[in-house]
Each structure stands twice: as structure tokens, then as C-alpha cells.
PDB file of N, CA and C in Angstrom:
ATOM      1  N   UNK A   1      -3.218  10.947  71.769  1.00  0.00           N
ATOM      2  CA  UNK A   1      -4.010  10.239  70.773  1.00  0.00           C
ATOM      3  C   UNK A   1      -5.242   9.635  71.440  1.00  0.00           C
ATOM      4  N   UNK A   2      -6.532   9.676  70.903  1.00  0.00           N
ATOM      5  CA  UNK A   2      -7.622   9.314  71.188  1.00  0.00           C
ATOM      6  C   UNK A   2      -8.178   8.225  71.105  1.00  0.00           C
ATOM      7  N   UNK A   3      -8.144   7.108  72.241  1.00  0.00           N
ATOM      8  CA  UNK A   3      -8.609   5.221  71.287  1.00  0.00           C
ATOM      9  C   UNK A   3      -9.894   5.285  70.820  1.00  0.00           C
ATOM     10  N   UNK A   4     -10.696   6.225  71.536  1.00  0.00           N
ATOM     11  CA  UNK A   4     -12.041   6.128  71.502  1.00  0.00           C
ATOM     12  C   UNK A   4     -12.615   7.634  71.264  1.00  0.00           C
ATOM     13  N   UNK A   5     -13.378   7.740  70.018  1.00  0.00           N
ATOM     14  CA  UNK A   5     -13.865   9.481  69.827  1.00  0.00           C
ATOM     15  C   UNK A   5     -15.570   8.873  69.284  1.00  0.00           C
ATOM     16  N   UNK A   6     -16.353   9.410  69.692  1.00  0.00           N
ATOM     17  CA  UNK A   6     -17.778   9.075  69.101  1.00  0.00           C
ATOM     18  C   UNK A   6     -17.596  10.606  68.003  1.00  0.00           C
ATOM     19  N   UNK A   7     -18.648  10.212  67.389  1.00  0.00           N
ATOM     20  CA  UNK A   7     -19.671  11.083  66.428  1.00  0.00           C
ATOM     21  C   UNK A   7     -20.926  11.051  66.384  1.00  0.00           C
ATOM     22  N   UNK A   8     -21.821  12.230  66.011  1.00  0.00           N
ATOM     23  CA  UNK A   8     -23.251  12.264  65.994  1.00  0.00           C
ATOM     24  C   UNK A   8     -23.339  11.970  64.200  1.00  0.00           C
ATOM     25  N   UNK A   9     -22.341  11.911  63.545  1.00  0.00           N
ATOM     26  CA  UNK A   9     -22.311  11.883  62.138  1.00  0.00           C
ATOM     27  C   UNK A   9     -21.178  10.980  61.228  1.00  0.00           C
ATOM     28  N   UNK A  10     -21.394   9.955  60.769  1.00  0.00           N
ATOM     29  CA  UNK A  10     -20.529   8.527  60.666  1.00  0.00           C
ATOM     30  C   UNK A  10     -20.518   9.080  58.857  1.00  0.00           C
ATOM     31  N   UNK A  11     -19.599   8.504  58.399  1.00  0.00           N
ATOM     32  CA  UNK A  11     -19.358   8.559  56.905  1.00  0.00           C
ATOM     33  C   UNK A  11     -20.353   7.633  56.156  1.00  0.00           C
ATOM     34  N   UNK A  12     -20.264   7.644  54.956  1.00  0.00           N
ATOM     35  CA  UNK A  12     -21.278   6.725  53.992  1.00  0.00           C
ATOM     36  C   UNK A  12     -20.326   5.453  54.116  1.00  0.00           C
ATOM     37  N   UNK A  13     -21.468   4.554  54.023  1.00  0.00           N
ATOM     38  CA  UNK A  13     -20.369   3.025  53.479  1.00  0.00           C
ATOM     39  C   UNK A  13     -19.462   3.026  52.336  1.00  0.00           C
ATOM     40  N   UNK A  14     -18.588   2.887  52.191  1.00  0.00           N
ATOM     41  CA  UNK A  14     -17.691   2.745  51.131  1.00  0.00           C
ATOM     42  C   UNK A  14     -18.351   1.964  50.036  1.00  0.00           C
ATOM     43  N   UNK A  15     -18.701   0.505  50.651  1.00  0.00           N
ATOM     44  CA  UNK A  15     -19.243  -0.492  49.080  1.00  0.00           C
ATOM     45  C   UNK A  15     -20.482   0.401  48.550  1.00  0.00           C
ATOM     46  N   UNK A  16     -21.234   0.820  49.278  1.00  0.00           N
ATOM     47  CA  UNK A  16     -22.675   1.018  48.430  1.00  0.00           C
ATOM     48  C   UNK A  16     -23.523   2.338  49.462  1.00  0.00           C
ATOM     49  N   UNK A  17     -22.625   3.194  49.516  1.00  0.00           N
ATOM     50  CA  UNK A  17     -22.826   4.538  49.961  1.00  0.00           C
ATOM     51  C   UNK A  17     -24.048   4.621  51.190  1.00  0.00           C
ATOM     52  N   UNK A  18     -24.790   3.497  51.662  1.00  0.00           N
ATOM     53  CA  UNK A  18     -25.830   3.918  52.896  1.00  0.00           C
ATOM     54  C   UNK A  18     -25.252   4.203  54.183  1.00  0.00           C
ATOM     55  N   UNK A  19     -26.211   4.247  55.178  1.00  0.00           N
ATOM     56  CA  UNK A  19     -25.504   4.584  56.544  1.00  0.00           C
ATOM     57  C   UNK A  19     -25.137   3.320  57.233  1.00  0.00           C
ATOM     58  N   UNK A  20     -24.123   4.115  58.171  1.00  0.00           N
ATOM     59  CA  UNK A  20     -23.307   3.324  58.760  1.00  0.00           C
ATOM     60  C   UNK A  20     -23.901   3.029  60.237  1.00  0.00           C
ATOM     61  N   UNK A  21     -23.498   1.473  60.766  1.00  0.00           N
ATOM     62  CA  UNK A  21     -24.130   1.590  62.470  1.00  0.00           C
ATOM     63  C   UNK A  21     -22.772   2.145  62.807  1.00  0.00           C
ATOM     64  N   UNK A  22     -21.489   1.876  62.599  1.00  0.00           N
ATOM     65  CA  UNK A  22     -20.432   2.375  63.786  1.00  0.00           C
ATOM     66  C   UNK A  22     -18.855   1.894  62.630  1.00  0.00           C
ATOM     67  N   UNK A  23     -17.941   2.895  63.144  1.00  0.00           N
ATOM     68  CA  UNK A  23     -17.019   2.540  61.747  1.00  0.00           C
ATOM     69  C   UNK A  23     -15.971   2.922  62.886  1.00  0.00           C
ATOM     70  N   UNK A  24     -14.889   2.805  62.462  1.00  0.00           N
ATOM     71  CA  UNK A  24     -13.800   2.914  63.193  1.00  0.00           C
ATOM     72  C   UNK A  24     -12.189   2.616  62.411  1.00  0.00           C
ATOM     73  N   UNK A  25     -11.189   3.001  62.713  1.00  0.00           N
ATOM     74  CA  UNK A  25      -9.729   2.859  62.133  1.00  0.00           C
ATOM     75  C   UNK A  25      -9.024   2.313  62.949  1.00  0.00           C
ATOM     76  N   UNK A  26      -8.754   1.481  62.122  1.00  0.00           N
ATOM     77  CA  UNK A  26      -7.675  -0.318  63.231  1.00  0.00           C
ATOM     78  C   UNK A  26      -6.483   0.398  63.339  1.00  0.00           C
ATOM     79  N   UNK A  27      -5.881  -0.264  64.513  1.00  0.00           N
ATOM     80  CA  UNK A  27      -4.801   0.501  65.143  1.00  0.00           C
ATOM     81  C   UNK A  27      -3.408  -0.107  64.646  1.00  0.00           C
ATOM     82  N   UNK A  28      -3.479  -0.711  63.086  1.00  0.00           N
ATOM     83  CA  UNK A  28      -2.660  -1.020  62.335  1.00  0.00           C
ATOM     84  C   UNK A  28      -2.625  -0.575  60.951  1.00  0.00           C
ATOM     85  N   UNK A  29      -1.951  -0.095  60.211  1.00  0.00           N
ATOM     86  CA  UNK A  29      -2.175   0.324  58.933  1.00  0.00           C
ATOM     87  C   UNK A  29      -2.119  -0.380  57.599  1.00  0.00           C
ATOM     88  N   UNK A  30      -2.623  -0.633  56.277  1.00  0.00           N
ATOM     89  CA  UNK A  30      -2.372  -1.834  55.727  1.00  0.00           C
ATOM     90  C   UNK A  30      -0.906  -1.555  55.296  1.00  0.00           C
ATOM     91  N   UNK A  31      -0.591  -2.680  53.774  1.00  0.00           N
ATOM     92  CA  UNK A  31       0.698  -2.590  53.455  1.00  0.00           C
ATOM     93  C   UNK A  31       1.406  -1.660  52.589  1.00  0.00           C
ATOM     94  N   UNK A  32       0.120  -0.935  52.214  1.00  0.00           N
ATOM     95  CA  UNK A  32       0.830   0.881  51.753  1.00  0.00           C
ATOM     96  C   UNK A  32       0.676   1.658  52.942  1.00  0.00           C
ATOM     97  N   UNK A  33       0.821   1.897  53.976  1.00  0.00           N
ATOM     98  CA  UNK A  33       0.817   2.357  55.095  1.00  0.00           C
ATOM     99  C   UNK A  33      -0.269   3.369  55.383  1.00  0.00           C
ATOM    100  N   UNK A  34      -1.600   3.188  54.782  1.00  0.00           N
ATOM    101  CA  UNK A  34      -2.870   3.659  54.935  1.00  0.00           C
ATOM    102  C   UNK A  34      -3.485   3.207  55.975  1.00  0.00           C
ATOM    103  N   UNK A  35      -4.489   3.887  56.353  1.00  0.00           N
ATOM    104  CA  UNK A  35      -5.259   3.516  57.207  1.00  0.00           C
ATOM    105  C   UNK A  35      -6.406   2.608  57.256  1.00  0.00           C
ATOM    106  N   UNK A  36      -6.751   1.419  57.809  1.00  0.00           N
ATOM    107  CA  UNK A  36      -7.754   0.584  57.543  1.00  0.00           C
ATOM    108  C   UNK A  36      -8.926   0.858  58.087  1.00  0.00           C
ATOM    109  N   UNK A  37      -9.534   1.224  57.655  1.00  0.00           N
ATOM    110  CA  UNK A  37     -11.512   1.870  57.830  1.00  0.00           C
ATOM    111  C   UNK A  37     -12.207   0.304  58.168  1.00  0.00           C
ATOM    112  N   UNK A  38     -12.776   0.287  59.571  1.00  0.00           N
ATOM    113  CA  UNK A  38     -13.225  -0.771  59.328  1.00  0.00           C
ATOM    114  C   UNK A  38     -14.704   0.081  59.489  1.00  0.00           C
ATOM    115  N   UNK A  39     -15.797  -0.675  58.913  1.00  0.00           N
ATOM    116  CA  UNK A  39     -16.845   0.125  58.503  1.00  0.00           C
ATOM    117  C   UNK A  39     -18.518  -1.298  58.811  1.00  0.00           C
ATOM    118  N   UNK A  40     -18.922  -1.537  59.624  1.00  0.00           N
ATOM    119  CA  UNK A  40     -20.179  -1.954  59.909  1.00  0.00           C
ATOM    120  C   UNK A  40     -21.553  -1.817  59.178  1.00  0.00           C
ATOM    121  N   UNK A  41     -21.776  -2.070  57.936  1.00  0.00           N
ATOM    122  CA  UNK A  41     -23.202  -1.477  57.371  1.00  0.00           C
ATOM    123  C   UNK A  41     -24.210  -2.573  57.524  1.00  0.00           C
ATOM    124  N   UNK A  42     -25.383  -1.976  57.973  1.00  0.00           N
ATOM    125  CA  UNK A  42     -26.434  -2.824  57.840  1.00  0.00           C
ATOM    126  C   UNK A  42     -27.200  -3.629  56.476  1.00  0.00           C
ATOM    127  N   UNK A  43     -26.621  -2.639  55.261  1.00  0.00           N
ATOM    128  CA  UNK A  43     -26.811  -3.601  54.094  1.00  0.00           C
ATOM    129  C   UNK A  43     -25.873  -4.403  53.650  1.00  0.00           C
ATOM    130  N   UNK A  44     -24.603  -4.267  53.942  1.00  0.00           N
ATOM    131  CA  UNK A  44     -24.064  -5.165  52.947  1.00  0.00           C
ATOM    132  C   UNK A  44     -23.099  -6.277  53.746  1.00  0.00           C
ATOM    133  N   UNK A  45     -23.346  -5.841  54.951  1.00  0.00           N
ATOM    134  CA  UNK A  45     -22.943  -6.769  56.222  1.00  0.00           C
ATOM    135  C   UNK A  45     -24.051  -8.206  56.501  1.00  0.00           C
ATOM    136  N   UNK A  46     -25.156  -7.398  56.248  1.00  0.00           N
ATOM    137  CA  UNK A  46     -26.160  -8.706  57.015  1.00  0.00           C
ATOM    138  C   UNK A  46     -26.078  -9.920  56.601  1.00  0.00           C
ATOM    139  N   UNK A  47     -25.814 -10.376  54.943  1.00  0.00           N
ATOM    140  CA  UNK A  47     -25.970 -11.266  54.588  1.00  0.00           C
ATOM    141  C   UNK A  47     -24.710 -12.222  53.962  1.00  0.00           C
ATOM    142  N   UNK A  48     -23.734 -11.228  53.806  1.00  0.00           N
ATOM    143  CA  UNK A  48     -22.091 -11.656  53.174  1.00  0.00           C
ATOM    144  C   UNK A  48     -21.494 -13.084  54.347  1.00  0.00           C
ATOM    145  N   UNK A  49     -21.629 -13.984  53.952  1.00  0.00           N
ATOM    146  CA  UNK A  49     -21.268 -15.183  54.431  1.00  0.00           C
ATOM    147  C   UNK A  49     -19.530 -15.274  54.722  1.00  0.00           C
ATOM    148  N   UNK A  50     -19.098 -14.383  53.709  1.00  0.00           N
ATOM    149  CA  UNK A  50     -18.054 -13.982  54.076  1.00  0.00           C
ATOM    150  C   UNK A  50     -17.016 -13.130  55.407  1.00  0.00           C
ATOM    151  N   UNK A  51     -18.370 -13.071  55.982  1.00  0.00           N
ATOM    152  CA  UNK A  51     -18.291 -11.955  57.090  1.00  0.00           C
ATOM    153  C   UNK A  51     -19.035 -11.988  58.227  1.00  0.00           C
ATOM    154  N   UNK A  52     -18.965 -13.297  58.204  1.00  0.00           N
ATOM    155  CA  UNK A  52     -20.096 -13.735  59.743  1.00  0.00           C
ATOM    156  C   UNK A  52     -19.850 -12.947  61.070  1.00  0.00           C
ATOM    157  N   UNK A  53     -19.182 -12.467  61.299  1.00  0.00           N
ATOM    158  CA  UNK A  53     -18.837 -11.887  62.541  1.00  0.00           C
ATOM    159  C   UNK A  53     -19.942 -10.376  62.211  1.00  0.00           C
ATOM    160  N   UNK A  54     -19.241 -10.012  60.899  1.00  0.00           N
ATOM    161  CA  UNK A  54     -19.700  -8.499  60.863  1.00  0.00           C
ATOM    162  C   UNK A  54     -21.388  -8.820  60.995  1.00  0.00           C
ATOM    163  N   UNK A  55     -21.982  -9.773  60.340  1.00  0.00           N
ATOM    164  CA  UNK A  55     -22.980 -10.275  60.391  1.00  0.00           C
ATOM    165  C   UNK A  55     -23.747 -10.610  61.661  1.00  0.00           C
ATOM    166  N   UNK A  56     -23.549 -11.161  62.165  1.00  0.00           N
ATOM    167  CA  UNK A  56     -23.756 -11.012  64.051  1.00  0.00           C
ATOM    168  C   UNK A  56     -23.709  -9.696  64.416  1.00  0.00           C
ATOM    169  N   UNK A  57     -22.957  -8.752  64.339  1.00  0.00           N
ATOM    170  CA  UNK A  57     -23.044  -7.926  65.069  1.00  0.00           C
ATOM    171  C   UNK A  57     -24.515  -6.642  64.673  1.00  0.00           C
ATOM    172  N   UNK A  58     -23.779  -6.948  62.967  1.00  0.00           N
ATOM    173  CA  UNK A  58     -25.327  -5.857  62.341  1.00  0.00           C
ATOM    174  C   UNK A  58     -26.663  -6.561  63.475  1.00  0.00           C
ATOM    175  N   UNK A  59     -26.843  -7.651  63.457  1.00  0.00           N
ATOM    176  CA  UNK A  59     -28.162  -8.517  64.047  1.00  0.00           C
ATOM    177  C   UNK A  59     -28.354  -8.033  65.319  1.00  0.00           C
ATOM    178  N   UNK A  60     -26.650  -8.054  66.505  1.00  0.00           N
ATOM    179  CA  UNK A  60     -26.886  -7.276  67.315  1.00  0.00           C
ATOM    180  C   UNK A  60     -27.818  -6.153  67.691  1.00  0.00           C
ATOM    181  N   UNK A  61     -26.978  -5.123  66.454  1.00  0.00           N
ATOM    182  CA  UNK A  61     -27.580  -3.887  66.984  1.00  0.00           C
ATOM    183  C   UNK A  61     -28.872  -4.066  66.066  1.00  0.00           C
ATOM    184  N   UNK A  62     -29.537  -4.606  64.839  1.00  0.00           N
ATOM    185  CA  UNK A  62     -30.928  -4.745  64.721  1.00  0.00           C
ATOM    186  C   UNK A  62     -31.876  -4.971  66.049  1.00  0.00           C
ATOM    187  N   UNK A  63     -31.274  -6.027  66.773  1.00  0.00           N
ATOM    188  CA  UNK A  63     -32.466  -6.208  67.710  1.00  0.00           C
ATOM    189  C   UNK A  63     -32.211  -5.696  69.181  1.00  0.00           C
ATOM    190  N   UNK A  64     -31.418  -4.158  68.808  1.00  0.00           N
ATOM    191  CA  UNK A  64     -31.747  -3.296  69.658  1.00  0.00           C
ATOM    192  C   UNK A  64     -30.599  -3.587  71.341  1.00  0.00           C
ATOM    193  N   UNK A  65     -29.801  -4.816  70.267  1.00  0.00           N
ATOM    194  CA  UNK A  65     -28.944  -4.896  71.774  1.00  0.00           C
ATOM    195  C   UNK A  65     -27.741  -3.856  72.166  1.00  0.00           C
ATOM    196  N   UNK A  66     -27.663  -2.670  71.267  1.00  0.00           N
ATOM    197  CA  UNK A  66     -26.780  -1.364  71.701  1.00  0.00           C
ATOM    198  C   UNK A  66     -27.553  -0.657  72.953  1.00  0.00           C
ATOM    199  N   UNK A  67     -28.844  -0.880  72.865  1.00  0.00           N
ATOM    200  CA  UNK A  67     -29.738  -0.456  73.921  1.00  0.00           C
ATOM    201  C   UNK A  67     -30.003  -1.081  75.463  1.00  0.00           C
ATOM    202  N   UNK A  68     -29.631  -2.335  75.460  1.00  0.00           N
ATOM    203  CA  UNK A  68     -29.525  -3.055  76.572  1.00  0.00           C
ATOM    204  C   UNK A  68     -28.322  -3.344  77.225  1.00  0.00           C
ATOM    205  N   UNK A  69     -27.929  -2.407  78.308  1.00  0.00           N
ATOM    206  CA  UNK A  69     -27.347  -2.863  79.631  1.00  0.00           C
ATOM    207  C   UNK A  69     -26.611  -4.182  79.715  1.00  0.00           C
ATOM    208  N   UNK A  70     -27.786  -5.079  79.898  1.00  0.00           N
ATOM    209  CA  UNK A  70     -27.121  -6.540  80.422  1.00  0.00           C
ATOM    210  C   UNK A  70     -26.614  -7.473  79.337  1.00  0.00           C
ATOM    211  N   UNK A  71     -26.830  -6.579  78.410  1.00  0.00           N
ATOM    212  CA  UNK A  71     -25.765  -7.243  76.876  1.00  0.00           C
ATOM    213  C   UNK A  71     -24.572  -6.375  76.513  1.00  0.00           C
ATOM    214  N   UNK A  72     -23.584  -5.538  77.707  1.00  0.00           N
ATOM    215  CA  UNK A  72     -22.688  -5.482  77.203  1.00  0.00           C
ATOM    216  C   UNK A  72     -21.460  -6.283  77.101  1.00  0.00           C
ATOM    217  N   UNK A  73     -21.181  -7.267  77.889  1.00  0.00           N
ATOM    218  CA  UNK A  73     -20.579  -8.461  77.525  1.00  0.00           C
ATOM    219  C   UNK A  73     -20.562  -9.152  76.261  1.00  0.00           C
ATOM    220  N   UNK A  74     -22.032  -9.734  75.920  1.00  0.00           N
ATOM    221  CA  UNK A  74     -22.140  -9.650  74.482  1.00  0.00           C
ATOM    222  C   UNK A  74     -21.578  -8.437  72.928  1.00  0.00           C
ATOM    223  N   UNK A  75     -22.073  -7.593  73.552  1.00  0.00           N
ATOM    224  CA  UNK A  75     -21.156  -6.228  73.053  1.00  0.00           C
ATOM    225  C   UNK A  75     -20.022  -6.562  72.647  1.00  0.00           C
ATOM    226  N   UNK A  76     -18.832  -6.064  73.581  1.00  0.00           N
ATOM    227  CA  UNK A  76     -17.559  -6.798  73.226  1.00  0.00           C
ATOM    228  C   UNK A  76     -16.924  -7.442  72.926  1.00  0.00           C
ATOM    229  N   UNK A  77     -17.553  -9.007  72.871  1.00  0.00           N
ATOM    230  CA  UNK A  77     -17.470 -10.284  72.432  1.00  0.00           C
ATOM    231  C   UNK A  77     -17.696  -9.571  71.184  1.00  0.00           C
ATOM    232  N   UNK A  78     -18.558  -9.288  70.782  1.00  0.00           N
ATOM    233  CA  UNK A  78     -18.940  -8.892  68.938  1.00  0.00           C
ATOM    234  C   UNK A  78     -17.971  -8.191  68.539  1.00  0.00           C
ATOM    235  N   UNK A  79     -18.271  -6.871  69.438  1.00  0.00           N
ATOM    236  CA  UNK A  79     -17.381  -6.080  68.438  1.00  0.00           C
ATOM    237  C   UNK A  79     -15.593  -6.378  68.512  1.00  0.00           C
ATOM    238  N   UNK A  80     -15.179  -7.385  69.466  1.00  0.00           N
ATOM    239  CA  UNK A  80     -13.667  -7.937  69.612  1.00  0.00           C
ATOM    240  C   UNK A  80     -13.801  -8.922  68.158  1.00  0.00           C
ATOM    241  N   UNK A  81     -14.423 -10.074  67.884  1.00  0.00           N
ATOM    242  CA  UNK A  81     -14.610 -10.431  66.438  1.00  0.00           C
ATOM    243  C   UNK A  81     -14.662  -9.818  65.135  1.00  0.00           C
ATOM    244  N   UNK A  82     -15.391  -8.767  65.202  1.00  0.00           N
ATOM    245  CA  UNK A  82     -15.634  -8.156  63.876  1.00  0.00           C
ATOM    246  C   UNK A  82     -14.140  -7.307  63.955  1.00  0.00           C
ATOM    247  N   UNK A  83     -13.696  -7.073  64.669  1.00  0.00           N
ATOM    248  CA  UNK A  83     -12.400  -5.986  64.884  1.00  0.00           C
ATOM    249  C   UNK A  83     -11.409  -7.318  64.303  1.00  0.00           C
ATOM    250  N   UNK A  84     -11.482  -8.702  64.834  1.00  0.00           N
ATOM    251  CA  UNK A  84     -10.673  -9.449  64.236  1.00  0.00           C
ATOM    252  C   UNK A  84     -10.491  -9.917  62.461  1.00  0.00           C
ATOM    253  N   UNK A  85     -11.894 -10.253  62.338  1.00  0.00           N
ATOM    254  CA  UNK A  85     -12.413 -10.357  61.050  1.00  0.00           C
ATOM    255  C   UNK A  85     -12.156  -8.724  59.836  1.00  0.00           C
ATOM    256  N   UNK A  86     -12.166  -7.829  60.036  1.00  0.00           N
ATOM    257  CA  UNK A  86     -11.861  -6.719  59.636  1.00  0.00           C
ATOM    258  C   UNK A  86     -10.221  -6.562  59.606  1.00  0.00           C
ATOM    259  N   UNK A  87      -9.519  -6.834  60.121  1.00  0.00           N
ATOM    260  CA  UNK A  87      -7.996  -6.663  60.335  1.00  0.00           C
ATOM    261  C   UNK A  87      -7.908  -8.313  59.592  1.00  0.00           C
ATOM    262  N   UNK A  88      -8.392  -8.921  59.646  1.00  0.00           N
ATOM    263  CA  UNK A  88      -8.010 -10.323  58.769  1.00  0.00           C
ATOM    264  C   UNK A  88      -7.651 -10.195  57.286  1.00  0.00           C
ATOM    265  N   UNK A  89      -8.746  -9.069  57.017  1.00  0.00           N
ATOM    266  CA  UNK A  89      -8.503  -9.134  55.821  1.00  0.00           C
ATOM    267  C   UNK A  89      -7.542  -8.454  55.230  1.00  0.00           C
ATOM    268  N   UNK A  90      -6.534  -7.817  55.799  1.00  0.00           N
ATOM    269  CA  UNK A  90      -5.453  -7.128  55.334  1.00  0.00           C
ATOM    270  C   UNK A  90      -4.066  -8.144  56.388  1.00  0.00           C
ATOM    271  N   UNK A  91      -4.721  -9.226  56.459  1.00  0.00           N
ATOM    272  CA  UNK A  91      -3.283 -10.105  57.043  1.00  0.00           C
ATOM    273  C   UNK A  91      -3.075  -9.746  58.259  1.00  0.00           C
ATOM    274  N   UNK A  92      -3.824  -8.667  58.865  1.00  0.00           N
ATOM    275  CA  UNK A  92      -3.441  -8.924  60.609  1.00  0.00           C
ATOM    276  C   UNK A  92      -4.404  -9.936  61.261  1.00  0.00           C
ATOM    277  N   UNK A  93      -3.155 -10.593  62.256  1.00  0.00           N
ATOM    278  CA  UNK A  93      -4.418 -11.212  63.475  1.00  0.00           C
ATOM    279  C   UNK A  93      -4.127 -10.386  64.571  1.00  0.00           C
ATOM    280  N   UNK A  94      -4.851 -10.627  65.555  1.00  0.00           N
ATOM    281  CA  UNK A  94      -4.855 -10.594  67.029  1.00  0.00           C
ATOM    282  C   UNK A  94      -4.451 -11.467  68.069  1.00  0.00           C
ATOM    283  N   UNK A  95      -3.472 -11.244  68.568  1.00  0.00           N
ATOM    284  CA  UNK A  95      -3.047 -11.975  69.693  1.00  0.00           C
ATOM    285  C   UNK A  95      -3.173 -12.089  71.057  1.00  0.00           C
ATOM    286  N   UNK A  96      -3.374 -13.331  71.032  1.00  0.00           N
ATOM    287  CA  UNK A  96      -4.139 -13.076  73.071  1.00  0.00           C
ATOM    288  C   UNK A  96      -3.358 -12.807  74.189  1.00  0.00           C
ATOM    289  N   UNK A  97      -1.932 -13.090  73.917  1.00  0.00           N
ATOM    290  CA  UNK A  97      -0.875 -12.824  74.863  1.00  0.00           C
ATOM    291  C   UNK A  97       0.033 -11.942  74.214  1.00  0.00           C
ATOM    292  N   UNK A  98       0.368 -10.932  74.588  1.00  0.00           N
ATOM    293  CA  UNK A  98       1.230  -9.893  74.516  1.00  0.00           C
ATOM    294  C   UNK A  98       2.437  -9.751  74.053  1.00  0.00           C
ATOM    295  N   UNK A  99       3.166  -9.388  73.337  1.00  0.00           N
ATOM    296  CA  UNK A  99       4.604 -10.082  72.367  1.00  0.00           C
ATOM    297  C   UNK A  99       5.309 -10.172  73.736  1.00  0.00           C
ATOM    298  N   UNK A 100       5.427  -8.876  74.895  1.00  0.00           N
ATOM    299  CA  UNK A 100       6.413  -9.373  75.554  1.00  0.00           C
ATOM    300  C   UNK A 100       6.169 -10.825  76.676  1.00  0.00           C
ATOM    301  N   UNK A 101       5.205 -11.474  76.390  1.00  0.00           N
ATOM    302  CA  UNK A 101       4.987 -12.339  77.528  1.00  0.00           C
ATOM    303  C   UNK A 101       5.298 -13.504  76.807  1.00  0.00           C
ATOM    304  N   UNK A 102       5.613 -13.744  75.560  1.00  0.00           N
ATOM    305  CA  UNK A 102       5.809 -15.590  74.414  1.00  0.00           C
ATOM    306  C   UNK A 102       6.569 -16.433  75.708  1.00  0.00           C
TER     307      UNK A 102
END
């Protein structure tokens, strides 16, 4: 199984069909045992207050920080949030210590 697969060709946004910066499927399924699309759009992300994380990150890559090197730290920090915030909304969290270590 593959954690990580790029594409030169990303699906339409689900809410309002434009392009996508980067989409991906959480490594949990919701509670009909589907798969959760988490999906990054630059329109309907930027401004949803509801979604500050996803919101930061669209801003990210607006000002070109997928392109800079010495912001991949920043990188991950983002996209580890929006991965949280996206799985929130179907009732998962993320845990910082490992089930077998409680």
C-alpha cells in the first residue's frame, strides 16, 4: 500500500467543482466505512472560518510557500493541522502518543 502517490491531475472540488491545490484520503474511514476525501480548494477554503487550518494552508501555498525550501517545516506543521481539522470532522482526532505507549 502506498502512503504517498502524487498526480499531475487532482479531481474537481466536491463543494463547487474548481481546482484543487492537493487532496488526499485519511487513513481512517468514516462511519459507513467510506473513504474520507480530504480535499484543499483555494475557493472555498480561503475564507470558511470554519476551517482555519485549511485556511492557512490555501495562504500557504498562495504565497508560493510549496516553492520554498526553508519553509518545509512550516509545510508540515500545516499540512499535520489541516489533516487534523479534516478528520475532525467525521469524529477522528489525532494522537500524539501511540495507543501502545498510554
Amino acid at each position: 500500500m502506498a502512503l504517498l502517490e502524487f498526480s499531475d491531475r487532482l479531481p474537481q472540488c466536491s463543494r463547487c467543482r474548481g481546482d484543487l491545490f492537493m487532496c488526499g484520503v485519511a487513513p481512517q474511514d468514516d462511519e459507513y466505512g467510506r473513504p474520507i476525501h480530504m480535499e484543499l480548494c483555494p475557493s472555498c477554503d480561503s475564507g470558511d472560518v470554519n476551517r482555519p487550518a485549511a485556511g492557512l494552508f490555501v495562504q500557504f501555498f498562495a504565497d508560493c510557500g510549496g516553492h520554498d525550501p526553508a519553509r518545509m517545516r512550516e509545510a508540515a506543521h500545516l499540512m499535520t493541522e489541516w489533516t487534523k481539522e479534516c478528520m475532525a470532522v467525521h469524529g477522528w482526532y489525532l494522537r500524539d502518543t501511540p495507543p501502545d505507549q498510554f
